[in-house]
Protein backbone atom coordinates (compact mmCIF):
# COMPACT_ATOMS: atom_id res chain seq x y z
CA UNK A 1 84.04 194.71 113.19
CA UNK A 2 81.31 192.10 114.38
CA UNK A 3 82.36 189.60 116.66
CA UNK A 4 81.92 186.15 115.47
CA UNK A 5 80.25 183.63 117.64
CA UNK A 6 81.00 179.96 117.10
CA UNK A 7 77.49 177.84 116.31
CA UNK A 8 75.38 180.29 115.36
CA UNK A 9 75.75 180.27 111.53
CA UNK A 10 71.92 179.20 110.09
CA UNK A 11 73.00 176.12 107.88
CA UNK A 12 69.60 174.88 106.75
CA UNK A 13 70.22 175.94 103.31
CA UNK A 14 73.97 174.16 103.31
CA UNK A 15 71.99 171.15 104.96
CA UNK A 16 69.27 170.82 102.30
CA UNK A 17 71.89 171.06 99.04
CA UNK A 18 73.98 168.61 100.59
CA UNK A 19 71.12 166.16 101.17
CA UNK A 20 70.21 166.97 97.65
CA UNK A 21 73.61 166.25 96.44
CA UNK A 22 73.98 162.76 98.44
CA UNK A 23 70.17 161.92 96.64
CA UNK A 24 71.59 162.69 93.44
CA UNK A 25 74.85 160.49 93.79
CA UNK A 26 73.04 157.68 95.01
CA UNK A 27 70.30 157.83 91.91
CA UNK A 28 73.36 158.14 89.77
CA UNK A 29 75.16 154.95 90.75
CA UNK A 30 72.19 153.09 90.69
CA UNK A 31 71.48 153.96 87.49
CA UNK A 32 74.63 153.30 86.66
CA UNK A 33 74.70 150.18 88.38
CA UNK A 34 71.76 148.82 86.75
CA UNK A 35 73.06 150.09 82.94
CA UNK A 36 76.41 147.80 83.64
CA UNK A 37 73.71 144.97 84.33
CA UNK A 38 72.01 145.54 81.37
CA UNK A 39 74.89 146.08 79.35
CA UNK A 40 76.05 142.67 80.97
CA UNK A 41 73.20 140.72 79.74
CA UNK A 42 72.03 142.30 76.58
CA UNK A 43 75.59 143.46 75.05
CA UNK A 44 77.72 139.98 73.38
């Protein structure tokens, strides 16, 4: 059995979904943000 060694796990792929992921949630509450805002104004 291999010996593990802590810090040498290559996390660039882990890195890059989880930037994805935090550019996705921030699109999404703007969006969201700015259809409550439109709603606001354009639904009585």
């Amino acid at each position: 059995m291999a010996e593990h060694q802590h810090g040498t796990m290559d996390t660039a792929v882990q890195e890059k979904v989880y930037a994805g992921f935090l550019t996705f949630i921030t699109r999404s509450c703007i969006a969201l943000v700015i259809f409550a805002v439109f709603l606001a104004i354009f639904a009585t």
